[in-house]
N, C-alpha and C. Protein backbone atom coordinates (compact mmCIF):
# COMPACT_ATOMS: atom_id res chain seq x y z
N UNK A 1 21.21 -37.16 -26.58
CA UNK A 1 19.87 -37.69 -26.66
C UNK A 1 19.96 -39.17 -26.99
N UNK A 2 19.33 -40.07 -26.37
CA UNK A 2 18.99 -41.22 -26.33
C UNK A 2 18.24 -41.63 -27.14
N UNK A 3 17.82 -42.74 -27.64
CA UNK A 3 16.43 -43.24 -28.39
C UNK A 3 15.43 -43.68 -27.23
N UNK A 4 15.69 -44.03 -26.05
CA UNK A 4 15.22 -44.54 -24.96
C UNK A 4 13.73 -43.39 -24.43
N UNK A 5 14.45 -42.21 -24.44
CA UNK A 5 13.83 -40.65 -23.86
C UNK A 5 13.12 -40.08 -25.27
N UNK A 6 13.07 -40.92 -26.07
CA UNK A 6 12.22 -40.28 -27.37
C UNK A 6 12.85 -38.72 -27.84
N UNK A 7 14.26 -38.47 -27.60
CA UNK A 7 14.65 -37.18 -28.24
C UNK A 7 14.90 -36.04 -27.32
N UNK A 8 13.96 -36.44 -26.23
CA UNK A 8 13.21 -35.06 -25.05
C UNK A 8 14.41 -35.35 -24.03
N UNK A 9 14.95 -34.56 -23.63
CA UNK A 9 15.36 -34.43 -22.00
C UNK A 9 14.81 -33.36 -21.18
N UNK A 10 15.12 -33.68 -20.14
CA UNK A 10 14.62 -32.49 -18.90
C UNK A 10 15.36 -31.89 -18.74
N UNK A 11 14.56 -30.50 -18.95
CA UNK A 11 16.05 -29.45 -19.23
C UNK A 11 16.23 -29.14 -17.81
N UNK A 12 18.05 -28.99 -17.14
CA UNK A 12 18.27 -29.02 -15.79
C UNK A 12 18.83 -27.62 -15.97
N UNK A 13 19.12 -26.38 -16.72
CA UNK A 13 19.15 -25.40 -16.72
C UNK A 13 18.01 -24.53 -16.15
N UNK A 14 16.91 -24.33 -16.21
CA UNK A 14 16.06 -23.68 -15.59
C UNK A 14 16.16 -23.32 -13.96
N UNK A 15 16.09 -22.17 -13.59
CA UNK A 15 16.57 -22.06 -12.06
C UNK A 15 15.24 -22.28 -11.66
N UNK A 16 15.47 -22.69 -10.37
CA UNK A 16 14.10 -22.68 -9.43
C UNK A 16 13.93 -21.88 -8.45
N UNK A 17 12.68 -21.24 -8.88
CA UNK A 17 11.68 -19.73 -8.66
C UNK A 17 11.34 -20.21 -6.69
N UNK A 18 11.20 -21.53 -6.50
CA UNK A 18 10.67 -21.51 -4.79
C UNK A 18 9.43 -21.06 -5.26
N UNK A 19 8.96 -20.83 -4.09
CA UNK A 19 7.13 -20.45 -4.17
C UNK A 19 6.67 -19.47 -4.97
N UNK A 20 6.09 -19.38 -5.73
CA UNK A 20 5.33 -18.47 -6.30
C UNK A 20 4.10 -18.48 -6.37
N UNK A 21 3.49 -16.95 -6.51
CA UNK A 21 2.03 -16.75 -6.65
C UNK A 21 1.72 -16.30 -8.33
N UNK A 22 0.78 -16.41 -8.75
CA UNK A 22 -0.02 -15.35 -9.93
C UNK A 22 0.49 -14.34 -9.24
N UNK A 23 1.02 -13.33 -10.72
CA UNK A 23 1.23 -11.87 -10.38
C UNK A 23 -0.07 -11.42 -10.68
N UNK A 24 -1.36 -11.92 -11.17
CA UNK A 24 -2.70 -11.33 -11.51
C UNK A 24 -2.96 -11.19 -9.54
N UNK A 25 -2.44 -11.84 -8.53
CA UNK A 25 -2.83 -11.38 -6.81
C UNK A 25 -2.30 -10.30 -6.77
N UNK A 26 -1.45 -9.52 -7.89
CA UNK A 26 -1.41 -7.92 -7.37
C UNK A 26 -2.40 -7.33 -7.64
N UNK A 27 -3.48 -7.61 -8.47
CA UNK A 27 -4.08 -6.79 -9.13
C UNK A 27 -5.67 -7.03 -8.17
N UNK A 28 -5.83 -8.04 -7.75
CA UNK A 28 -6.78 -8.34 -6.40
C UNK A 28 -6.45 -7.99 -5.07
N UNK A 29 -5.27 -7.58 -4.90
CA UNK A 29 -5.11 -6.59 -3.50
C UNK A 29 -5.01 -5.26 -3.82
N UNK A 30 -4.76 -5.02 -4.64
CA UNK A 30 -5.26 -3.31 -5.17
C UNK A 30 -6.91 -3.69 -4.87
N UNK A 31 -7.22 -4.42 -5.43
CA UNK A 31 -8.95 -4.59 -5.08
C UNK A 31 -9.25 -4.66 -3.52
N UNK A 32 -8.67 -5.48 -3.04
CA UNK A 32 -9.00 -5.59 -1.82
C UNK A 32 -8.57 -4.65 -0.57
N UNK A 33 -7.97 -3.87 -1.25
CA UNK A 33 -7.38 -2.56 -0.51
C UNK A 33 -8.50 -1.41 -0.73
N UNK A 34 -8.50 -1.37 -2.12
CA UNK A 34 -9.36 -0.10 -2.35
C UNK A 34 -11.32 -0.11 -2.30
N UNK A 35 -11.56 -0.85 -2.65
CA UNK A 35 -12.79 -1.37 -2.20
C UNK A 35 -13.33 -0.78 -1.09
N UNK A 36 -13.10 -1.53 0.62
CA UNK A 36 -13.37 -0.65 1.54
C UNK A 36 -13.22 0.20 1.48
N UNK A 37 -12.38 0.95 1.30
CA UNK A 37 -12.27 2.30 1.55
C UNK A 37 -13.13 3.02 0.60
N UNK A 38 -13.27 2.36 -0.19
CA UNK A 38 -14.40 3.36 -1.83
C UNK A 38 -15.70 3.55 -1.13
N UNK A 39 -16.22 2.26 -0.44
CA UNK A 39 -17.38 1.98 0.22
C UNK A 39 -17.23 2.83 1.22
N UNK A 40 -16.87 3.10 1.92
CA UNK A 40 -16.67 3.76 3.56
C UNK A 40 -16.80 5.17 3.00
N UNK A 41 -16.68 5.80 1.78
CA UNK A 41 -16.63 7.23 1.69
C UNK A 41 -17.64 7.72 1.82
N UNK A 42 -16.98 9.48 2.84
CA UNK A 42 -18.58 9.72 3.09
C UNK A 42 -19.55 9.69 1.92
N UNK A 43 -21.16 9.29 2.33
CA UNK A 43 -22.08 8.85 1.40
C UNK A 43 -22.91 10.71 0.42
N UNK A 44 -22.05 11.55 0.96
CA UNK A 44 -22.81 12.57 0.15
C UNK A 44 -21.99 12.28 -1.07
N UNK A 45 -23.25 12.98 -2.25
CA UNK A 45 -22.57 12.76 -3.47
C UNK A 45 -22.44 11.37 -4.26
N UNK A 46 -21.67 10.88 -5.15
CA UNK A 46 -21.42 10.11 -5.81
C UNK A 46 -20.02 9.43 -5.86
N UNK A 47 -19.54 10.09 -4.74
CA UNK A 47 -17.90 9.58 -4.25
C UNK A 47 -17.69 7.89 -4.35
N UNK A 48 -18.28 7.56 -3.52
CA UNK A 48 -18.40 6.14 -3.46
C UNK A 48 -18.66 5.39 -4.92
N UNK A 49 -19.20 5.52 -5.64
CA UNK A 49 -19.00 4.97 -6.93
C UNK A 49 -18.03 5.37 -7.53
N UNK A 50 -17.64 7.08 -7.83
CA UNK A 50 -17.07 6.79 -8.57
C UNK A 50 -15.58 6.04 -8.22
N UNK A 51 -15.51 6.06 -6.93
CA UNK A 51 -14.68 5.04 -6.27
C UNK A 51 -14.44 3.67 -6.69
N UNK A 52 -15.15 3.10 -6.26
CA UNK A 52 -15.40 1.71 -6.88
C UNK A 52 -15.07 1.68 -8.70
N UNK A 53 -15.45 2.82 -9.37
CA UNK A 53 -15.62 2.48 -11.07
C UNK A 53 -14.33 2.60 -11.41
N UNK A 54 -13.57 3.81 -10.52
CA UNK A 54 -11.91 3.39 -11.03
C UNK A 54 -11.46 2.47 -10.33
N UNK A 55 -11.61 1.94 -8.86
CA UNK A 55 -11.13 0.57 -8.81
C UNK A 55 -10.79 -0.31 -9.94
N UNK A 56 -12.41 -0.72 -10.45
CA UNK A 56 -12.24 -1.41 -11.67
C UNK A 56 -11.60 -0.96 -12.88
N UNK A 57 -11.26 0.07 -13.43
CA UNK A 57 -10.56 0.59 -14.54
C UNK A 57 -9.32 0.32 -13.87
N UNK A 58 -8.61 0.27 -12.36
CA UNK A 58 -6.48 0.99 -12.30
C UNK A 58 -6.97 -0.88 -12.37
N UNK A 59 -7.52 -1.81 -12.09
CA UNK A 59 -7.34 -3.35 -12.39
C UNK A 59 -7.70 -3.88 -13.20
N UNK A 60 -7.76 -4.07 -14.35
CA UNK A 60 -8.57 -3.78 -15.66
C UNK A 60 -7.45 -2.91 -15.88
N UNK A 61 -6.64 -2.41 -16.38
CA UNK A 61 -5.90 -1.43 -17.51
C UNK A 61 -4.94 -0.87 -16.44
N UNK A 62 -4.41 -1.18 -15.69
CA UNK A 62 -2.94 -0.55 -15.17
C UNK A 62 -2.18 0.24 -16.00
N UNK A 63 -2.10 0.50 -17.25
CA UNK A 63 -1.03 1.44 -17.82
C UNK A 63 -2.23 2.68 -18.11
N UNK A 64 -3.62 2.41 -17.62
CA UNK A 64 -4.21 4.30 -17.58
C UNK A 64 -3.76 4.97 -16.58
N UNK A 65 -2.55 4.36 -15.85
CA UNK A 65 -2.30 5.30 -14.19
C UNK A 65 -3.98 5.50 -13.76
N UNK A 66 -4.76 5.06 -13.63
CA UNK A 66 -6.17 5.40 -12.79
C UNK A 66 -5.89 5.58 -11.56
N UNK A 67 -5.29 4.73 -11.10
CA UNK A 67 -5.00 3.73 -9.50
C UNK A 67 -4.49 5.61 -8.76
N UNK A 68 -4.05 6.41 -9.67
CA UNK A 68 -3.29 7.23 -9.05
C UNK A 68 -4.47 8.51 -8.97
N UNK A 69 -5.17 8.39 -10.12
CA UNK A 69 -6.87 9.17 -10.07
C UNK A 69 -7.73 9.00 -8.89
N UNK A 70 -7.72 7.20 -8.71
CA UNK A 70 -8.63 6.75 -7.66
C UNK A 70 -7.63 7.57 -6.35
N UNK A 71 -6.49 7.25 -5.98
CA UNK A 71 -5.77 7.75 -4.59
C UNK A 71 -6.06 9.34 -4.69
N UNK A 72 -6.59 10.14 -5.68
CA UNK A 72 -6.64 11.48 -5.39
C UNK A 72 -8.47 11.42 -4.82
N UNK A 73 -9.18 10.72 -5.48
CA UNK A 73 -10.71 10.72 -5.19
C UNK A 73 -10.57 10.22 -3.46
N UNK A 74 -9.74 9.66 -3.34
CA UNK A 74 -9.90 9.06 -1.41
C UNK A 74 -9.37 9.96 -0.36
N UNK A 75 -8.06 10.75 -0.92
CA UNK A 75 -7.60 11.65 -0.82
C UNK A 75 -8.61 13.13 -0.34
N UNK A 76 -9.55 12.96 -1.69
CA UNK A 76 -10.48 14.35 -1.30
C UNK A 76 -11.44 14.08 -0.66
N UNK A 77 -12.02 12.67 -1.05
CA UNK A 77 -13.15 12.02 0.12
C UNK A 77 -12.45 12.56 1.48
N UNK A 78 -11.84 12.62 2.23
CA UNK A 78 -11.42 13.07 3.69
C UNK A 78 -11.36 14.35 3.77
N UNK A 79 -11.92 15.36 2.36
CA UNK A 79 -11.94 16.84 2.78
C UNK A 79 -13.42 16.61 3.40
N UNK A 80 -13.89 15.56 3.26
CA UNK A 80 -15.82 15.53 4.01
C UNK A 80 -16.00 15.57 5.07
N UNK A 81 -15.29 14.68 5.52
CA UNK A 81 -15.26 14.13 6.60
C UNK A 81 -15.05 15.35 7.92
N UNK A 82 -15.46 15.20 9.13
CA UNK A 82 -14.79 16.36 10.03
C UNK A 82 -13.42 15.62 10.58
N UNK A 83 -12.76 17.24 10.68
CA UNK A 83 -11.53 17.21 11.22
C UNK A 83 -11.31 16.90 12.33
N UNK A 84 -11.21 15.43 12.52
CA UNK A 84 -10.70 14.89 13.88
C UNK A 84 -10.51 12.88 13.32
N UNK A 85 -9.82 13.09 14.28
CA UNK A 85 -9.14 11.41 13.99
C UNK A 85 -10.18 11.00 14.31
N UNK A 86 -10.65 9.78 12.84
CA UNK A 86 -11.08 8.46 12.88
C UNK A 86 -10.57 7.37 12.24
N UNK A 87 -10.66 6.25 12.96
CA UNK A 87 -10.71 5.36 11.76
C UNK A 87 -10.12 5.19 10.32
N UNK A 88 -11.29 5.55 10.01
CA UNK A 88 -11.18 5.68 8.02
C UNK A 88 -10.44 6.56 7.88
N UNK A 89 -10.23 7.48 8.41
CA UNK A 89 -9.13 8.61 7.93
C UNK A 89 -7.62 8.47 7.89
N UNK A 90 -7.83 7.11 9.14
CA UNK A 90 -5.91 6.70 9.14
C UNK A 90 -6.25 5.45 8.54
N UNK A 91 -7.11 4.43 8.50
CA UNK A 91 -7.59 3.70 7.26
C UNK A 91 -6.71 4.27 5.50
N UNK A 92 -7.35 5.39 5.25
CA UNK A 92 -7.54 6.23 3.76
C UNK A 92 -5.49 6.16 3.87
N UNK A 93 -4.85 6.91 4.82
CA UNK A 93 -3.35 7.30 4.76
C UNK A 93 -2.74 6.28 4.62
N UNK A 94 -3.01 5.23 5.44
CA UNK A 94 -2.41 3.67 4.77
C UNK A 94 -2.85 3.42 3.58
N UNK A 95 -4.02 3.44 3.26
CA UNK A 95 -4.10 2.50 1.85
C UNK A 95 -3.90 3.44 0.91
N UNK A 96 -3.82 4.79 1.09
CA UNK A 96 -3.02 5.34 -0.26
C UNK A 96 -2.07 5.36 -0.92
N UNK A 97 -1.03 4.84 0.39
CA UNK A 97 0.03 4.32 0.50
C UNK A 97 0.71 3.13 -0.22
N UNK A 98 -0.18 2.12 0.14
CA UNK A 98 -0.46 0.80 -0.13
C UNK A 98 -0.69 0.87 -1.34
N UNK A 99 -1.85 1.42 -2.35
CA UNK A 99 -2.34 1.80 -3.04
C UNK A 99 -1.37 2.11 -4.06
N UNK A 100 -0.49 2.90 -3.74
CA UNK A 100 0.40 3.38 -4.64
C UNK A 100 1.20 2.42 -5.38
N UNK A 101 1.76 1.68 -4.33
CA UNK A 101 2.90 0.67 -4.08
C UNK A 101 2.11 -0.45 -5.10
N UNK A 102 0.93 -0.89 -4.90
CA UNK A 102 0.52 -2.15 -5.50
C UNK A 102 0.28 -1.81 -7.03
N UNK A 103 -0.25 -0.24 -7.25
CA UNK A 103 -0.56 0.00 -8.66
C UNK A 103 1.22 0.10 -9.29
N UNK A 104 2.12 0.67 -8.81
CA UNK A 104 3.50 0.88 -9.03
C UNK A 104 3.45 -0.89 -9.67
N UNK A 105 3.66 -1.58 -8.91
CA UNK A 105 3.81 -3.47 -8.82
C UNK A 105 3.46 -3.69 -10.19
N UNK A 106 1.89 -3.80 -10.47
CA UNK A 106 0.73 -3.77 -11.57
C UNK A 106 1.25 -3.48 -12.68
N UNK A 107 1.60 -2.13 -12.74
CA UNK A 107 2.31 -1.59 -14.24
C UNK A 107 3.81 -2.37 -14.48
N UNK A 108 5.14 -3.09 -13.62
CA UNK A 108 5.65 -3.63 -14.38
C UNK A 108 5.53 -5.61 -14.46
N UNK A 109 4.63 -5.97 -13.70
CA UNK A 109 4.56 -7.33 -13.51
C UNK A 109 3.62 -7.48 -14.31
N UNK A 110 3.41 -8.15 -15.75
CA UNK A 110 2.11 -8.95 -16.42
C UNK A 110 1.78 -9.52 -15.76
N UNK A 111 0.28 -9.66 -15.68
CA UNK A 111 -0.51 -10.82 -14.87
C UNK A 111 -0.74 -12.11 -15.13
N UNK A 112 -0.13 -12.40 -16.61
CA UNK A 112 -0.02 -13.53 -16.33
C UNK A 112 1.16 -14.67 -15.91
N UNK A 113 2.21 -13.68 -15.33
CA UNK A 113 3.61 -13.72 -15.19
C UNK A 113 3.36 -14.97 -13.36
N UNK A 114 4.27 -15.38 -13.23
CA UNK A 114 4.86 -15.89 -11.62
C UNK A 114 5.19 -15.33 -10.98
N UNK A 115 4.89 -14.92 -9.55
CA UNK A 115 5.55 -14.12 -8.98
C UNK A 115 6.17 -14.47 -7.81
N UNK A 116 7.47 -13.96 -7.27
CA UNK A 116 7.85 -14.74 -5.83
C UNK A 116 7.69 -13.64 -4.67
N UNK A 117 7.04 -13.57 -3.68
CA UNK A 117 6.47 -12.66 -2.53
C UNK A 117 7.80 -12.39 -2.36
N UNK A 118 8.68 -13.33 -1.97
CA UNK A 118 10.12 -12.72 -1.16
C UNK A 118 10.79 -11.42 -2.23
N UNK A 119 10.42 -11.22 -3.46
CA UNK A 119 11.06 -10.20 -3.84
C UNK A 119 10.23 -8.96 -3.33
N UNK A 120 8.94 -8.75 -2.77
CA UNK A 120 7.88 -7.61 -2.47
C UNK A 120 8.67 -7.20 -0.78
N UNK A 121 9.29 -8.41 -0.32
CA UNK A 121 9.58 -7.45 1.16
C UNK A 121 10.29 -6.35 1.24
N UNK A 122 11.40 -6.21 -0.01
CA UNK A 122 12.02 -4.51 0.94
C UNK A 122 10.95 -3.56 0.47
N UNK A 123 10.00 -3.90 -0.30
CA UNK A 123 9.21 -2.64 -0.41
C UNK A 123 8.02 -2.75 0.15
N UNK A 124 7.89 -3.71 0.92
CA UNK A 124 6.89 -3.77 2.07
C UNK A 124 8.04 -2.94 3.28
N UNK A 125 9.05 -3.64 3.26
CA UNK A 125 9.65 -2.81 4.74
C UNK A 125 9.52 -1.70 4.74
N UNK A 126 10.15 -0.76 3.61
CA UNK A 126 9.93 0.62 3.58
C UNK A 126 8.50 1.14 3.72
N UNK A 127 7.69 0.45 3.25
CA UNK A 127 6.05 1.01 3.43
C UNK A 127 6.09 1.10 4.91
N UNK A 128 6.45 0.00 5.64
CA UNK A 128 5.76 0.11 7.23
C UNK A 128 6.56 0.70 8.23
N UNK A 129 8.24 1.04 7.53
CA UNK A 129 9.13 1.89 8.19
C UNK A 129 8.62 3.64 7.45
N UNK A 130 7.96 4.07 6.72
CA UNK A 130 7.30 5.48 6.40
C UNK A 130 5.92 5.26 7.36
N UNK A 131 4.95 4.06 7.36
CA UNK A 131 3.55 4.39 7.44
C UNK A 131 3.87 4.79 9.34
N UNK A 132 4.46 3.54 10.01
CA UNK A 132 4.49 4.04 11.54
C UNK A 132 4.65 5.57 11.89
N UNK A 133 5.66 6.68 11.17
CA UNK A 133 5.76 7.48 11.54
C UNK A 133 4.66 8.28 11.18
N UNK A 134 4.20 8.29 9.56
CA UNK A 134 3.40 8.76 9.25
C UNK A 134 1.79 8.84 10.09
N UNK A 135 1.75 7.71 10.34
CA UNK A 135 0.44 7.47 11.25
C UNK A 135 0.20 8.17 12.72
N UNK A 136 1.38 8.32 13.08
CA UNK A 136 1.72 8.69 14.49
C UNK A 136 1.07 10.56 14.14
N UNK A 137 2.30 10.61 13.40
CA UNK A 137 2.36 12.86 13.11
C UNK A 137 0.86 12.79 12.58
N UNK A 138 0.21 11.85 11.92
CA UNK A 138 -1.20 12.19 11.71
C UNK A 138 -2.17 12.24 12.81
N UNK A 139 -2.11 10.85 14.40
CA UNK A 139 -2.57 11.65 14.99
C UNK A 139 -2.51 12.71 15.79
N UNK A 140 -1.06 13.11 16.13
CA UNK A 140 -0.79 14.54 16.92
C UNK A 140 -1.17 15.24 15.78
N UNK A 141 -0.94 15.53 14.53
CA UNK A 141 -1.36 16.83 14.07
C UNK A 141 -3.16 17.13 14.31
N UNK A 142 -3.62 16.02 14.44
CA UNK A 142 -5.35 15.99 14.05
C UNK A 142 -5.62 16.30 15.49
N UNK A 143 -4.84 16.01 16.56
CA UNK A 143 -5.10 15.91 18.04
C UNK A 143 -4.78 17.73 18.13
N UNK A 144 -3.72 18.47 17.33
CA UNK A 144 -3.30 19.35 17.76
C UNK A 144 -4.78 20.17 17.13
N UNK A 145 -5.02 20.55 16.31
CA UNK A 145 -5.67 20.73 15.47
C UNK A 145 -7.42 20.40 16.09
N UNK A 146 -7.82 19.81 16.39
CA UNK A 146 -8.99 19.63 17.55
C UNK A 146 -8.42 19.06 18.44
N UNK A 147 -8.66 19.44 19.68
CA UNK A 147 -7.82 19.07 21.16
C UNK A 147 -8.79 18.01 21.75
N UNK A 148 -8.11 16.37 22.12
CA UNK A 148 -9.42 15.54 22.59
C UNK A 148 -9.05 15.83 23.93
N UNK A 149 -10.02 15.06 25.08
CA UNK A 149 -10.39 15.26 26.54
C UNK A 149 -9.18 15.37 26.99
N UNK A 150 -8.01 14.41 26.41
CA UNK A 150 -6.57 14.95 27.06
C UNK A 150 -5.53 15.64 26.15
N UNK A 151 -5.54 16.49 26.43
CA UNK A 151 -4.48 17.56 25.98
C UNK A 151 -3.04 17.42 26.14
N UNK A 152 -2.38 16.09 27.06
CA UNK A 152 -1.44 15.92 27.15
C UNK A 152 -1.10 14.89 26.13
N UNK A 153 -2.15 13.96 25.62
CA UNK A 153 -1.81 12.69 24.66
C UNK A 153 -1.16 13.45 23.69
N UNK A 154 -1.40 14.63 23.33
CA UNK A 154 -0.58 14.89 22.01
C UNK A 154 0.41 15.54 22.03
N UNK A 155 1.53 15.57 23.26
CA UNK A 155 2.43 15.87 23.91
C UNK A 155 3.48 15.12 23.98
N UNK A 156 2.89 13.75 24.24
CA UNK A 156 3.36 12.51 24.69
C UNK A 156 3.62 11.90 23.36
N UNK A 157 2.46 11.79 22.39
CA UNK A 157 2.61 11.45 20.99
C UNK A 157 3.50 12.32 20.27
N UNK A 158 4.00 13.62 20.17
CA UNK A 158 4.64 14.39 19.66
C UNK A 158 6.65 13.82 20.26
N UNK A 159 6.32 13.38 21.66
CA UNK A 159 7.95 13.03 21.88
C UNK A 159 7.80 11.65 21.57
N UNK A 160 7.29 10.79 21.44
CA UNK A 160 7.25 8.95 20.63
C UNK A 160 7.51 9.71 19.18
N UNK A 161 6.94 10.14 18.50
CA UNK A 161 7.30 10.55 17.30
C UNK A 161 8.25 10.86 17.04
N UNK A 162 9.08 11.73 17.62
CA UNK A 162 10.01 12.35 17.62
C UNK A 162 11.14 11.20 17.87
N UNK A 163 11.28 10.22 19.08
CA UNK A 163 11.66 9.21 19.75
C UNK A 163 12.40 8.68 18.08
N UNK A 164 10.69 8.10 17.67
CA UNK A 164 10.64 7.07 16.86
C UNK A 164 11.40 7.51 15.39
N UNK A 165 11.02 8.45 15.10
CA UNK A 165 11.80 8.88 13.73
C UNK A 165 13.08 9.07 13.60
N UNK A 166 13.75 9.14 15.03
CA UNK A 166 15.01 9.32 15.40
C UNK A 166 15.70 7.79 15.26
N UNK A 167 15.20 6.79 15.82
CA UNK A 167 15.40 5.39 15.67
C UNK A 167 15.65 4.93 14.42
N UNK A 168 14.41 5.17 13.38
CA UNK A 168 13.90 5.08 12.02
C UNK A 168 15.21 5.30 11.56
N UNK A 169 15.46 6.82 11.56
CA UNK A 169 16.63 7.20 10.93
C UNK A 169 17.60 6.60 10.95
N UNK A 170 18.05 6.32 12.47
CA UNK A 170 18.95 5.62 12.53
C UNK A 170 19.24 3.89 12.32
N UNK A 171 18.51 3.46 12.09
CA UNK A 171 18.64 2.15 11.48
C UNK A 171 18.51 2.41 9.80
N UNK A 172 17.75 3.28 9.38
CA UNK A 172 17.95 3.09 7.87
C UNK A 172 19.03 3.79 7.35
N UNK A 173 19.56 5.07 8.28
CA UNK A 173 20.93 5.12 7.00
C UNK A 173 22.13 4.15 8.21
N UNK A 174 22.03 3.39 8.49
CA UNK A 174 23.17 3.14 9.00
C UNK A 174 23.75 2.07 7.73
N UNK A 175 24.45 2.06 7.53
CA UNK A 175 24.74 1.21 6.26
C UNK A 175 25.16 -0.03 6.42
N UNK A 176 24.69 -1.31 5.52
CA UNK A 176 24.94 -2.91 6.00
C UNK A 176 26.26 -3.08 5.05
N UNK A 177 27.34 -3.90 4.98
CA UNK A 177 28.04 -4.25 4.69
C UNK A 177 27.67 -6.22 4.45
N UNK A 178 26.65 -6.13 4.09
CA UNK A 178 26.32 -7.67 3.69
C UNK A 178 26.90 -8.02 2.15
């Protein structure tokens, strides 16, 4: 220490983080995930609020596990609904998904912590290497299950599925040597 620098140096130990966000943006895409979908539930009943009211409690208080209360209320919201692919219904299977993953995030990141996105991609990869397949067997099962005008789409969707999970597989256990 110098007399020049008044005592202070710049400490050159500290590593550098690169970009970061507020880890409090996990706790606003849980919002912005679950929201629509709270709203979109069918309107009999009181679903839709109480939708929305644990929104606000799993963001607001992440260690009540709510987030995992709310994914069962969206969950049963689609026993309303009729049985046939829409929308909101493969809407609801992603963001429960999603849902999970961001409240999982929530409970160990404080919000008022830094966060760097590049550590969220392998668990974004795995979300969108499960959701493709998942999305697919959801609509052949819903296609099998009420038959639409073509009876062959869920034929065709049943061997892409099949195709695809075979691929899946094979790129994820193949093992990297990095």
């Amino acid at each position: 220490m110098s007399a020049m620098d008044g005592g202070m140096r710049e400490r050159t130990d500290a590593p550098e983080l690169g970009r970061t966000v507020p880890a409090w943006s996990l706790r606003v895409a849980f919002g912005l995930v679950a929201i629509p979908i709270a709203v979109t539930t069918p309107p009999s009943g009181p679903w839709p609020a109480i939708a929305v009211a644990l929104t606000a409690l799993a963001v607001a208080v992440p260690r009540w596990r709510v987030a995992w209360v709310l994914i069962a209320v969206l969950a049963f919201s689609t026993l309303l609904e009729p049985g046939s692919v829409t929308p909101r219904l493969l809407a609801v299977i992603a963001a429960v998904h999603v849902l999970h993953v961001l409240a999982s995030w929530t409970l160990v990141v404080p919000p008022l912590a830094r966060l760097q996105p590049a550590v969220l991609l392998p668990s974004l990869r795995r979300l969108i290497a499960i959701q493709v397949p998942v999305q697919l067997l959801a609509v052949v099962l819903l296609s099998i299950a009420r038959p639409p005008l073509a009876p062959w789409l869920a034929i065709v969707s049943g061997v892409a599925i099949a195709a695809l999970v075979a691929v899946l597989s094979a790129v994820l256990l193949v093992r990297r040597d990095d």
